[in-house]
Protein backbone atom coordinates (compact mmCIF):
# COMPACT_ATOMS: atom_id res chain seq x y z
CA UNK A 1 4.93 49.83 -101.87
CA UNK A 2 8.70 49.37 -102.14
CA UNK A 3 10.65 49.10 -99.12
CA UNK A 4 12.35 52.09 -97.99
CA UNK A 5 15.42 51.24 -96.17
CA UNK A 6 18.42 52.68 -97.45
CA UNK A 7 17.14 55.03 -99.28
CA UNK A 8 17.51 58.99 -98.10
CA UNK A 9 14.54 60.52 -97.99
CA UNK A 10 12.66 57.17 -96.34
CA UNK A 11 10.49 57.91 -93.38
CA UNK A 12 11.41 58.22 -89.99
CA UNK A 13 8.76 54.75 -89.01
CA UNK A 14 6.72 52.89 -90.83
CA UNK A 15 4.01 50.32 -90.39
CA UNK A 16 3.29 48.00 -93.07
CA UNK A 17 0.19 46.23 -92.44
CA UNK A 18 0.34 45.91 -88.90
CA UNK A 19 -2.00 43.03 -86.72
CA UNK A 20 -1.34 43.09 -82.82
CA UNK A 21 -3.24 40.22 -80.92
CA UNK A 22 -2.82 39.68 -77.08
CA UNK A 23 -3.70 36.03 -76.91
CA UNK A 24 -6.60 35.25 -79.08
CA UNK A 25 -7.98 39.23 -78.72
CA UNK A 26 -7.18 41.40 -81.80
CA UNK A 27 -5.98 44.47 -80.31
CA UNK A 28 -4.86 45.99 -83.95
CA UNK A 29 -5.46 45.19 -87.56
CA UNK A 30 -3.74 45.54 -90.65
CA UNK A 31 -2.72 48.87 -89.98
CA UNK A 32 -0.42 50.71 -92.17
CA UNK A 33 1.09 54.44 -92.04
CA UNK A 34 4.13 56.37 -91.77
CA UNK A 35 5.84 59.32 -90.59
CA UNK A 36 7.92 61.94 -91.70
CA UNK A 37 10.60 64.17 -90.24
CA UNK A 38 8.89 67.50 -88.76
CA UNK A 39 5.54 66.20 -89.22
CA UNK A 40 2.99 65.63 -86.54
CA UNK A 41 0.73 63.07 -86.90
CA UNK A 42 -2.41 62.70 -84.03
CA UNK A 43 -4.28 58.95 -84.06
CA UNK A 44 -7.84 59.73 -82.06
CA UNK A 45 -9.73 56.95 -80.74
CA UNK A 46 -12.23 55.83 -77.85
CA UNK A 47 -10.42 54.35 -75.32
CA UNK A 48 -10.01 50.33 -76.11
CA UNK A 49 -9.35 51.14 -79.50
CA UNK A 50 -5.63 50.22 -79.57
CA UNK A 51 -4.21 53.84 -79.73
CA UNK A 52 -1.76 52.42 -76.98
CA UNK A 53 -0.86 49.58 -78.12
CA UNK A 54 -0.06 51.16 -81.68
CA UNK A 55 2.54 52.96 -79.71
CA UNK A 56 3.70 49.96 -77.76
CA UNK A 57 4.28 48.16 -81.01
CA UNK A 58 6.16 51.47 -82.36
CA UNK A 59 8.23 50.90 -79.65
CA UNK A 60 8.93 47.68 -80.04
CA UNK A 61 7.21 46.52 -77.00
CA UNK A 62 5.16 44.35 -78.49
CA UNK A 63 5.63 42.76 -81.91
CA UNK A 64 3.59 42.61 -84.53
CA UNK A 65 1.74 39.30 -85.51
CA UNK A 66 1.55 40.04 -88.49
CA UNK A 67 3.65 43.24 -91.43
CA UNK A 68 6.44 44.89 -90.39
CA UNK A 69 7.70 48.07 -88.64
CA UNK A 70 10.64 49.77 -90.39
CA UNK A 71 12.69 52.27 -88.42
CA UNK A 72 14.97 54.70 -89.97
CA UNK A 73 18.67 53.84 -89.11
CA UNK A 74 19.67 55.32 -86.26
CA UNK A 75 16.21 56.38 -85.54
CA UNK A 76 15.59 57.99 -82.14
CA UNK A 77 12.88 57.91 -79.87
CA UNK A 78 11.56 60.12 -77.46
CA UNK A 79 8.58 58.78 -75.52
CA UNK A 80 6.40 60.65 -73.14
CA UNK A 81 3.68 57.97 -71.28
CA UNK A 82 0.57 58.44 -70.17
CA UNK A 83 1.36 58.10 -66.55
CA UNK A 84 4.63 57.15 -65.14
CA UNK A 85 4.43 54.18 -62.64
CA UNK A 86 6.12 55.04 -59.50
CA UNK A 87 6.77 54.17 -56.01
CA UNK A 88 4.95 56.71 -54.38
CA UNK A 89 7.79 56.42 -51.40
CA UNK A 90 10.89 56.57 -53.94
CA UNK A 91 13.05 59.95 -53.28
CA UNK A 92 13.33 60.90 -56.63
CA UNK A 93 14.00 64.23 -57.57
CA UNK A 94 13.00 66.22 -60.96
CA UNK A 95 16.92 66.68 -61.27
CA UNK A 96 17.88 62.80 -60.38
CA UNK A 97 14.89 61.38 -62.71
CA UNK A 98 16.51 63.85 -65.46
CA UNK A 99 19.32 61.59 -65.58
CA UNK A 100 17.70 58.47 -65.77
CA UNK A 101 19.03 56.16 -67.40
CA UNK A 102 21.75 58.39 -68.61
CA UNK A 103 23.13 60.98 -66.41
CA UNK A 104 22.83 64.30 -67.98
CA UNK A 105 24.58 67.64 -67.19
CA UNK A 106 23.18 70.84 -65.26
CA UNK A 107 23.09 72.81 -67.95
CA UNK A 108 21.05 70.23 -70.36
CA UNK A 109 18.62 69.28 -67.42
CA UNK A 110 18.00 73.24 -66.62
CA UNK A 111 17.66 74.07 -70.36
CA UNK A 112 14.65 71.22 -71.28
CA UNK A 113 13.28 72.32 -67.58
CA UNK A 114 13.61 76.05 -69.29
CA UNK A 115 12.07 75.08 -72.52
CA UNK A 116 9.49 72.43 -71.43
CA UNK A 117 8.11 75.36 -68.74
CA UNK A 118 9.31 73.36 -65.76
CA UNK A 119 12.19 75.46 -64.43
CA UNK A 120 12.23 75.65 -60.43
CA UNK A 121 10.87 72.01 -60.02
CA UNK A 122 14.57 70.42 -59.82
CA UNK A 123 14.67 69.78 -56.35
CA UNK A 124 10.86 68.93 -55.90
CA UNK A 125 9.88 65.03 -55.68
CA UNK A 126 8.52 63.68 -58.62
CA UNK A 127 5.79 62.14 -56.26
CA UNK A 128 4.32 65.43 -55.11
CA UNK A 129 4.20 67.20 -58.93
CA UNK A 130 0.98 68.06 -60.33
CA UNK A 131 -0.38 66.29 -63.40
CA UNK A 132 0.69 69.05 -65.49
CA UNK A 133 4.00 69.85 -63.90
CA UNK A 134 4.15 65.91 -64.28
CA UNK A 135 3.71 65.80 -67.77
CA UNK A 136 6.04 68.93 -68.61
CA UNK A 137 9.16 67.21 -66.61
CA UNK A 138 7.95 63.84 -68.81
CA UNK A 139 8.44 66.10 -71.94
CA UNK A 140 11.87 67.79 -70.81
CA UNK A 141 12.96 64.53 -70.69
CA UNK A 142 12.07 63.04 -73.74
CA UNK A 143 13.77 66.15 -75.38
CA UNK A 144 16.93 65.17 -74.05
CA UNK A 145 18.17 62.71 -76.24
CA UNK A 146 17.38 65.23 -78.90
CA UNK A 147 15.11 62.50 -80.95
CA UNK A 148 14.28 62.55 -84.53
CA UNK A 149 11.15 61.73 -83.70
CA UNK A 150 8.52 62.48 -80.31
CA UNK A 151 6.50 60.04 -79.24
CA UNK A 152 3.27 61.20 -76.61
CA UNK A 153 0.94 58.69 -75.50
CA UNK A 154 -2.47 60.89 -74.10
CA UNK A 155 0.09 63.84 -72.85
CA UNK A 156 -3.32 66.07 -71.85
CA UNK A 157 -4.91 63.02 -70.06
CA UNK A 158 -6.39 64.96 -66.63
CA UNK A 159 -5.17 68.32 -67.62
CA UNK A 160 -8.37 70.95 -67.91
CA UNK A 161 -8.96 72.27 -70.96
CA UNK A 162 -6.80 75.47 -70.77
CA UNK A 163 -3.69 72.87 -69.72
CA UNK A 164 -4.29 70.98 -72.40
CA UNK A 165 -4.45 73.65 -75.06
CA UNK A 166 -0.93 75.29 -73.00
CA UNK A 167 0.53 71.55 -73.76
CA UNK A 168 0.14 71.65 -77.38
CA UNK A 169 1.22 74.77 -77.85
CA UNK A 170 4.26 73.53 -75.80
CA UNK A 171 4.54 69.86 -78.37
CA UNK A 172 4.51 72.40 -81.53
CA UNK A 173 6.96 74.70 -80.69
CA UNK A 174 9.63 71.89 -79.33
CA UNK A 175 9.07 69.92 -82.40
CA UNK A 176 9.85 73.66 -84.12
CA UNK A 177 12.81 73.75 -82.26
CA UNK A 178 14.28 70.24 -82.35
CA UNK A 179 13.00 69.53 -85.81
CA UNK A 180 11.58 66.82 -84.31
CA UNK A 181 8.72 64.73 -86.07
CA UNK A 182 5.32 64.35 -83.08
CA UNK A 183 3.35 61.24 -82.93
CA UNK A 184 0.58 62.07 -80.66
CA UNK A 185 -2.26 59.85 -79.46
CA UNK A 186 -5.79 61.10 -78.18
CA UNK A 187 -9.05 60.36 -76.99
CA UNK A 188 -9.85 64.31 -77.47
């Protein structure tokens, strides 16, 4: 495969040949895709199977131990956990998490609130959200650095079935929108 840096129309990440171990346990091997602008791309697995830590090594949490990841210039990332650890006593607002760790304006917060279906929850504690309302504010933002590409790690995870199908509908049209490319992991 030749390398793609440099060159236009490369894609937005890559993984060449991938191998993630966390001590002597193989949590990934030799795993090799990539993705394009606008394109969503779901990786469906059992839990244990390393969906996670495929994401993690996206991310450049962890590094590979063996291949490559190649990032387009300039690339960026917005990431969406599974959960968000918190302090379940920290006064944090929808609004003041918003602007973490960048401070963003009323007008951008309230228009990913408006588009991620979230609007009204800007004064509410992020402590006391539901898991959807969680995951929406998550989403909104993720959107706010206006990424090339969207990066969800088990979004739907204890949403019902309706919630998760509203969700989806939700990823699709922001990646319509932004022209974003979706990398979504799932155990569904």
């Amino acid at each position: 495969m030749p390398d793609l840096q440099g060159q236009s129309g490369m894609s937005l990440i890559e993984a060449k040949d991938i191998s993630v171990h966390h001590g002597d346990f193989p949590a990934l091997e030799r795993v090799s895709f990539a993705i394009d602008a606008k394109e969503i791309v779901t990786v469906v697995g059992p839990n244990g199977s390393g969906k996670s830590t495929l994401l993690r090594t996206l991310l450049g949490v962890f590094s590979p131990s063996r291949g490559q990841i190649i990032r387009k210039p300039g690339l960026t990332i917005g990431y969406v956990p599974q959960k968000l650890a918190q302090e379940s006593g920290l006064p944090l607002t929808v609004r003041g998490f918003l602007s973490l760790p960048k401070r963003v304006s009323d007008a951008q917060a309230q228009a990913a609130l408006e588009e991620t279906g979230a609007v009204g929850l800007e004064q509410r504690q992020i402590s006391e959200l539901s898991g959807g309302q969680m995951q929406r504010v998550l989403l909104a933002r993720a959107i706010l650095n206006e990424p090339d590409i969207l990066i969800l790690d088990e979004p739907t995870q204890g949403l019902d079935q309706p919630g998760a199908a509203d969700f989806y509908a939700l990823i699709e049209r922001v990646r319509d929108q932004h022209g974003c490319a979706v990398l979504l992991v799932s155990h569904d």
